[in-house]
Protein backbone atom coordinates (compact mmCIF):
# COMPACT_ATOMS: atom_id res chain seq x y z
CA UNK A 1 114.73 234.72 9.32
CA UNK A 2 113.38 236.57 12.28
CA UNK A 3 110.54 234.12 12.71
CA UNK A 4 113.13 230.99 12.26
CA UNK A 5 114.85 232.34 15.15
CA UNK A 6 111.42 233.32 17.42
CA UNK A 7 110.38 229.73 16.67
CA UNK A 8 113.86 228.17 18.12
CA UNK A 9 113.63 230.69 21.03
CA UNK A 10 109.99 229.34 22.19
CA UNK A 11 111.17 225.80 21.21
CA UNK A 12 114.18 226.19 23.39
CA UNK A 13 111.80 228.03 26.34
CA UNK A 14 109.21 225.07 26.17
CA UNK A 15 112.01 222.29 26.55
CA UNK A 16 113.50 224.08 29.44
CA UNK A 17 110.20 224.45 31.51
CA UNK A 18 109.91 220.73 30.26
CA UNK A 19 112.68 220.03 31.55
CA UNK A 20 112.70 221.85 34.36
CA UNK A 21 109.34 220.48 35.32
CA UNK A 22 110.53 216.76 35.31
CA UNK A 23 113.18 217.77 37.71
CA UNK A 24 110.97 219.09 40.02
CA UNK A 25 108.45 216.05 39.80
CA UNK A 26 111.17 214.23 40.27
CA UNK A 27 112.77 216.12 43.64
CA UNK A 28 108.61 216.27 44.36
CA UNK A 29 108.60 212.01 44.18
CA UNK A 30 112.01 211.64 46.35
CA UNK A 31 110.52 213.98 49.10
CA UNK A 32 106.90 212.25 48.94
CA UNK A 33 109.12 208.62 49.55
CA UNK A 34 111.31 209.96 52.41
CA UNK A 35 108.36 211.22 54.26
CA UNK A 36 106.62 208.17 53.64
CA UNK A 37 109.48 206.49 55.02
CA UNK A 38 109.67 208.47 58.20
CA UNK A 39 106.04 208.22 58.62
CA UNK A 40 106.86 204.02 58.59
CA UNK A 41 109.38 204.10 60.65
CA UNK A 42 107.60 206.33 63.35
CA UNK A 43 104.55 204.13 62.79
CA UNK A 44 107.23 200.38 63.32
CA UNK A 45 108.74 202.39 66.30
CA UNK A 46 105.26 203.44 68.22
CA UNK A 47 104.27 199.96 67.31
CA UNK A 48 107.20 198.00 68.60
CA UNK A 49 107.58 200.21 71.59
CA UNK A 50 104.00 199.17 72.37
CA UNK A 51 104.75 195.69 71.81
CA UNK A 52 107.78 196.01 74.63
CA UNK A 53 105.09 197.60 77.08
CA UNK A 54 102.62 194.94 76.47
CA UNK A 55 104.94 192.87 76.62
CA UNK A 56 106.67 193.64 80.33
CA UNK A 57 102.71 194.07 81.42
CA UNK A 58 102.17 190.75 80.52
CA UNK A 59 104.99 189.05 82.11
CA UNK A 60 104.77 191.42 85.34
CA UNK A 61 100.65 189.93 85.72
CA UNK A 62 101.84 186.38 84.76
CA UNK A 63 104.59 185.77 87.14
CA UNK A 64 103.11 186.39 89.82
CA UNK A 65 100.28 184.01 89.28
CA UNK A 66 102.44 181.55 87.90
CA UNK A 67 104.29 182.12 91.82
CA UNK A 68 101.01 182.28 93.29
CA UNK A 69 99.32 178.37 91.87
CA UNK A 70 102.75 176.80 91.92
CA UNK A 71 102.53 177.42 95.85
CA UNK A 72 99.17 176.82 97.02
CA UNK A 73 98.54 173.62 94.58
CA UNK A 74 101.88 172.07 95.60
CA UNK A 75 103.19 171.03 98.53
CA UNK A 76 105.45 174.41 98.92
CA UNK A 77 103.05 176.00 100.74
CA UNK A 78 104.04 173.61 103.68
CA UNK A 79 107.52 174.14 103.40
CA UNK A 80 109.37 175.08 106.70
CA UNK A 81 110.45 178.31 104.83
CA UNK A 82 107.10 179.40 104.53
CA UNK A 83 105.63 177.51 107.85
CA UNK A 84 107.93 177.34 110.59
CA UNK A 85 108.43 174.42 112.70
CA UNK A 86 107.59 176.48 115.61
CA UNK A 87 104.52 177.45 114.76
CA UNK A 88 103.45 174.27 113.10
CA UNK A 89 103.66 172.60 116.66
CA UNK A 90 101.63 175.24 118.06
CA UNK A 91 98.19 174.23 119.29
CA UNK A 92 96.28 177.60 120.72
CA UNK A 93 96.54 180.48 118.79
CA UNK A 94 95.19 183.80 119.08
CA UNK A 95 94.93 187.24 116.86
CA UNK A 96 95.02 190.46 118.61
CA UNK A 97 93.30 193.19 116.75
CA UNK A 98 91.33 196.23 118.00
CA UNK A 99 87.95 196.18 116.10
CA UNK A 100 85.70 193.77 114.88
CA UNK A 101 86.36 193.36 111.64
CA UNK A 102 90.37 193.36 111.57
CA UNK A 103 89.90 190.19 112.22
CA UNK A 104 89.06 189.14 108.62
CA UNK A 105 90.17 192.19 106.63
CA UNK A 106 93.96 192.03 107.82
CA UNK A 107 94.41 188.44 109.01
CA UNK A 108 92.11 186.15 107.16
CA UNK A 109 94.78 184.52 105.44
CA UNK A 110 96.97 183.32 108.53
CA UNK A 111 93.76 182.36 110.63
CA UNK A 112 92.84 180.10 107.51
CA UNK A 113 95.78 178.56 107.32
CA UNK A 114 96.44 177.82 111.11
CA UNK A 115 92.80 176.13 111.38
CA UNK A 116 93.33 173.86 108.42
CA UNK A 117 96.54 172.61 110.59
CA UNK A 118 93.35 171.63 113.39
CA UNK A 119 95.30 174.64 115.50
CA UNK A 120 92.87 176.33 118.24
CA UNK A 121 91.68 179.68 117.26
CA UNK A 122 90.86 182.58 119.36
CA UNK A 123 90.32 186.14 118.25
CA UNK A 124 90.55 188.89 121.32
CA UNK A 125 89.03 192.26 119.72
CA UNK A 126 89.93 194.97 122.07
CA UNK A 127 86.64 197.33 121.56
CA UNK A 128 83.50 197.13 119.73
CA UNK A 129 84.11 199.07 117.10
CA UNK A 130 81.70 201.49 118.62
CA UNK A 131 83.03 205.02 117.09
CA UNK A 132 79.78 205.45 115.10
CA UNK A 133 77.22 203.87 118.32
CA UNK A 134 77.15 200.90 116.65
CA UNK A 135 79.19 198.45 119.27
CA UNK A 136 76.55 196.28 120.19
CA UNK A 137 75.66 195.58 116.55
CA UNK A 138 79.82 195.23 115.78
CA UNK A 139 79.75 192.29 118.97
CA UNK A 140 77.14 190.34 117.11
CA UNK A 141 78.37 190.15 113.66
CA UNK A 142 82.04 189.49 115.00
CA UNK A 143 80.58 186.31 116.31
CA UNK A 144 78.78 185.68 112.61
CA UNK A 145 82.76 186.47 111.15
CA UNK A 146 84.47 183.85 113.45
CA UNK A 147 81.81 181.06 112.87
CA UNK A 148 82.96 181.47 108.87
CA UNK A 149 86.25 181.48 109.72
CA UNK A 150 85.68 178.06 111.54
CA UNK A 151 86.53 179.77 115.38
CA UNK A 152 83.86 178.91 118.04
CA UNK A 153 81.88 181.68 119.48
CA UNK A 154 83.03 180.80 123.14
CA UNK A 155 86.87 181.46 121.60
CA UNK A 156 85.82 184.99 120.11
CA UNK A 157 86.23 187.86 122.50
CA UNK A 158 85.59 192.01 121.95
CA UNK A 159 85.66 194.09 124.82
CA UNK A 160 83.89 197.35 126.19
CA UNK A 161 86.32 199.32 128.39
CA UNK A 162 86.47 202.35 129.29
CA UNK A 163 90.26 203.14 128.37
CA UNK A 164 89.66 201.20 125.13
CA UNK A 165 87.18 202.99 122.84
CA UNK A 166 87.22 202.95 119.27
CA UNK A 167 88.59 206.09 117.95
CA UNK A 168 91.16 206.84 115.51
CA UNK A 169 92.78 209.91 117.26
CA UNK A 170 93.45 208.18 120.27
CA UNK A 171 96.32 205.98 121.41
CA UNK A 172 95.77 203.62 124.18
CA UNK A 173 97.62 202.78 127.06
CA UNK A 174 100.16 200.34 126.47
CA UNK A 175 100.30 199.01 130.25
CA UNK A 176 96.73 198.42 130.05
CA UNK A 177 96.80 196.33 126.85
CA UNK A 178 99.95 194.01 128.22
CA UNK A 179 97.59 193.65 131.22
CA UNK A 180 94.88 191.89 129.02
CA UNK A 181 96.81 190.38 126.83
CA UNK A 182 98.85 188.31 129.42
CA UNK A 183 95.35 187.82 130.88
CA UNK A 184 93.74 185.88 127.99
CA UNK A 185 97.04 184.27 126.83
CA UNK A 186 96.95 182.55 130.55
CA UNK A 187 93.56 181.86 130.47
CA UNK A 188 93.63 180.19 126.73
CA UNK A 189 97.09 178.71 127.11
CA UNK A 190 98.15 180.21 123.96
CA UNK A 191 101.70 179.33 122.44
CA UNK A 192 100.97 181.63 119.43
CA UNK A 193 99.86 184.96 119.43
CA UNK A 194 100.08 187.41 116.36
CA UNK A 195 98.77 191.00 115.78
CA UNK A 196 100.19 194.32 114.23
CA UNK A 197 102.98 195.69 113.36
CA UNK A 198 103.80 199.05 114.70
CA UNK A 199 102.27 200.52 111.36
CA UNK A 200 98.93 199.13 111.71
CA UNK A 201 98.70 198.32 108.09
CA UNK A 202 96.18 200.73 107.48
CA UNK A 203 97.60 203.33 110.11
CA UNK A 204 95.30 203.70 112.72
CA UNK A 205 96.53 204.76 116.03
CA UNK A 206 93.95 202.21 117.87
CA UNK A 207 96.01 199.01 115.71
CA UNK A 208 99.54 200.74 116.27
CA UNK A 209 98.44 201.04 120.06
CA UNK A 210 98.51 197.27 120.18
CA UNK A 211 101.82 196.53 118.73
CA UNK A 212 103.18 198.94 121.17
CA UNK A 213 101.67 196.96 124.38
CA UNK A 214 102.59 193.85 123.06
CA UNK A 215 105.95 194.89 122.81
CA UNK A 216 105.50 196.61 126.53
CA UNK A 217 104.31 193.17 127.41
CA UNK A 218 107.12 190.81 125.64
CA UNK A 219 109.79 193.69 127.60
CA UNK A 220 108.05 192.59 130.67
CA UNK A 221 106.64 188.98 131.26
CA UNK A 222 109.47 186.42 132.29
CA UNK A 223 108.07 184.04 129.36
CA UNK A 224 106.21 184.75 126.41
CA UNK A 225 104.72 182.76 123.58
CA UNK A 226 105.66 182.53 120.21
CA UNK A 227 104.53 186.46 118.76
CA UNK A 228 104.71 187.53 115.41
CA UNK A 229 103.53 190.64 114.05
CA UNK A 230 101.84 191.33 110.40
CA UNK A 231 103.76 193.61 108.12
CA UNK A 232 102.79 196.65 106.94
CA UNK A 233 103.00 197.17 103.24
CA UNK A 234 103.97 200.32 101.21
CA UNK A 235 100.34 201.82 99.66
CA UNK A 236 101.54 200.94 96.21
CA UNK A 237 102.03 197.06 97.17
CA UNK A 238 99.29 197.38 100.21
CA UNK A 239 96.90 197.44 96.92
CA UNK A 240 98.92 195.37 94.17
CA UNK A 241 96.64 192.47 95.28
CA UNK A 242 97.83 189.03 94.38
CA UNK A 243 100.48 190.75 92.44
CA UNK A 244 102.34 191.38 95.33
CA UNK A 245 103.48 187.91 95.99
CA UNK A 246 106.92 187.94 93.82
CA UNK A 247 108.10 191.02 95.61
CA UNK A 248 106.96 188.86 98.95
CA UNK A 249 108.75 185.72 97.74
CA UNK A 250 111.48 187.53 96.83
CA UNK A 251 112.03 187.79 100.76
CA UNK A 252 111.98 184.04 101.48
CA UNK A 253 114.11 182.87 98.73
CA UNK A 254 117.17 182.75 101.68
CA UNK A 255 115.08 180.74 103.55
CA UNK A 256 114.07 178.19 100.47
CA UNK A 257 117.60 177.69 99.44
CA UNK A 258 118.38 176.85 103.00
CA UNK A 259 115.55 174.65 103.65
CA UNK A 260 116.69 172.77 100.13
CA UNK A 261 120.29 172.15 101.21
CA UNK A 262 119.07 171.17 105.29
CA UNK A 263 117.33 168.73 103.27
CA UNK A 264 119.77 167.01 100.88
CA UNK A 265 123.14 167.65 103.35
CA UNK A 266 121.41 167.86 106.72
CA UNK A 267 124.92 167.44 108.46
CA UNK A 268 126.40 171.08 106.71
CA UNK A 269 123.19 172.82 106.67
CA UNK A 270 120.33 173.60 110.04
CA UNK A 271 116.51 174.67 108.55
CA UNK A 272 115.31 177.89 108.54
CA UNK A 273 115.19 179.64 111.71
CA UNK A 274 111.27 180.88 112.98
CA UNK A 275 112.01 184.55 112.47
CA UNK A 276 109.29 184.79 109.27
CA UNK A 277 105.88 182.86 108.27
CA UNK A 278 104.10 183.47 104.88
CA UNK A 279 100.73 182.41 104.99
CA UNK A 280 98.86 182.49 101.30
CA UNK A 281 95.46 181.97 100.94
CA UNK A 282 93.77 180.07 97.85
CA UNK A 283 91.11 181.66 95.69
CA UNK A 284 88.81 178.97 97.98
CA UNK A 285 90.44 180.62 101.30
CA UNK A 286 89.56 184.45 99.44
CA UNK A 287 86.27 183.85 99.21
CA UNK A 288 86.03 182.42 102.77
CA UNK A 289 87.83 185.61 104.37
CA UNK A 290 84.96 187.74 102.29
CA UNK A 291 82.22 185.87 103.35
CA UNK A 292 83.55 186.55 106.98
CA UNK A 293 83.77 190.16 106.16
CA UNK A 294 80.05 189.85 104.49
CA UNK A 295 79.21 188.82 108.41
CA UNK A 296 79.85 192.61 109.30
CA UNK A 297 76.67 194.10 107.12
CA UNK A 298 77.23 197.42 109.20
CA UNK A 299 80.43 197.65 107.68
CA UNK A 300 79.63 197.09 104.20
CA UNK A 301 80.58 200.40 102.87
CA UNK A 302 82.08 200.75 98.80
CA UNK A 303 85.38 201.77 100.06
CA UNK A 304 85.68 198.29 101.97
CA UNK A 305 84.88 196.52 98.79
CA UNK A 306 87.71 198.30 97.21
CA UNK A 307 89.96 196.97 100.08
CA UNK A 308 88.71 193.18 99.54
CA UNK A 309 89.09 193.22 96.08
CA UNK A 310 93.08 194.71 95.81
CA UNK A 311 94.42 194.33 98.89
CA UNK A 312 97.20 191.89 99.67
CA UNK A 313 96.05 191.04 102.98
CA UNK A 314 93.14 189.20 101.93
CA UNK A 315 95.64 186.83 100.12
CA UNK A 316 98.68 186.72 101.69
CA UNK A 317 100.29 187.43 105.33
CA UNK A 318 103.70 188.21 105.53
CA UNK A 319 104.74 187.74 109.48
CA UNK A 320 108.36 188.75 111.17
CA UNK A 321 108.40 187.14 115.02
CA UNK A 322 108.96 189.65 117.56
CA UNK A 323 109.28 187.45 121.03
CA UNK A 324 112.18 187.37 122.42
């Protein structure tokens, strides 16, 4: 009788931890699917959420060059909104800048696109550039920049004074640069002049000098020509390249919407005034800027071939009139 009983009591034992194993497996098999399923789901949430980023990339890079070939291969680019009547009857124009060089690194764009409208170019440099001893070199390859940039020779100016020298620490008189200004704008009969804004785009005290004695200048002639001045752009933008052109347009889209409806109900609505002037360059109009800079081989450093390749202002100038 004793081993009856023994017999049921291991019989019973074994069933239990049979039992009791299955139970576990099966807790075991829950827990190994519910931490499969989190693992999905993190996996379907990393993967969407990198779908959504793509996503927004691709739209912010594809916009703007959508914007960008809708304008220069159709007839927008001529719109008064963009182009001014003001400045499309111009005939002489001329770019203030204080080295050789600005010429094509900042204004390339809006010197391209007033000499395809058979406009009169003139470029007045107000030093040679000659920091570094190399001014005479600076003179000669400004000449090679404005013969790419379709400006004769003759029209292509950089002076050597003394109260003028290229340095980067030093502001320049402002009475002495409305002198020469009003000089050459009498002498070339200009009715356009353009040149920096009081940031210099890149900052220097020799470009912010200039917007400050045109300004002296504009304060104190009895008539000036039209004058616009090329805005500076925050660092973030200043390299966003071509990019940069929807926050740009975003700025004229006033100005379209009135040029539209002076258009189609002329008697309700006037044009756009002449207070801004977009100029955007094709990928043709690029490369001709850069092969103007290409003229300056003494200024062919790596950090310069950064600039051509990202910044705005080899593709687009934004201008904002400042004559009275």
């Amino acid at each position: 009788m004793k081993f009856i009983g023994l017999m049921k009591n291991l019989s019973r034992n074994i069933k239990y931890r049979r039992d009791k194993k299955d139970d576990e497996d099966s807790i075991n098999l829950v827990d190994t699917f519910n931490n499969s399923n989190e693992e999905n789901m993190k996996f379907i949430s990393r993967f969407t959420r990198r779908n959504r980023i793509l996503s927004i990339l691709r739209y912010v890079i594809l916009i703007p060059f959508v914007i960008y070939f809708l304008i220069i291969l159709t007839p927008m680019k001529n719109l008064q909104s963009f182009i001014p009547t003001e400045i499309e009857n111009s005939k002489n124009f001329l770019i203030v800048v204080a080295h050789p060089d600005d010429e094509c690194l900042f204004f390339s764009p809006t010197i391209i696109g007033l000499t395809s409208r058979n406009k009169i170019g003139h470029i007045l440099v107000l030093s040679t550039g000659n920091s570094l001893g190399l001014g005479p070199i600076r003179e000669k390859e400004l000449i090679g920049s404005c013969e790419k940039l379709d400006i004769d020779s003759s029209r292509c100016l950089s002076l050597n004074l003394t109260d003028l020298q290229d340095d980067p620490r030093r502001w320049w008189p402002r009475g002495n640069i409305s002198e020469i200004v009003e000089k050459y704008i009498k002498q070339f009969q200009i009715d356009l002049l353009i040149t920096f804004d009081h940031d210099g785009i890149s900052g220097h005290l020799n470009h912010r000098s200039i917007a400050m004695g045109i300004e002296y200048y504009i304060a104190n002639a009895e008539s000036t020509p039209l004058i616009y001045e090329l805005s500076t752009a925050a660092i973030l933008f200043e390299f966003s390249s071509i990019l940069d052109i929807f926050r740009t347009i975003i700025k004229f889209i006033p100005r379209l919407y009135r040029s539209f409806f002076s258009t189609i109900l002329p008697f309700l609505f006037s044009p756009p005034n002449d207070q801004r002037a977009l100029f955007i360059s094709s990928p043709f109009g690029y490369f001709k800027g850069l092969k103007a800079f290409h003229a300056h081989h003494s200024q062919l450093l790596w950090y310069r071939h950064f600039y051509t390749t990202f910044s705005r202002h080899m593709f687009m100038n934004d201008l904002i009139k400042i004559s009275r």
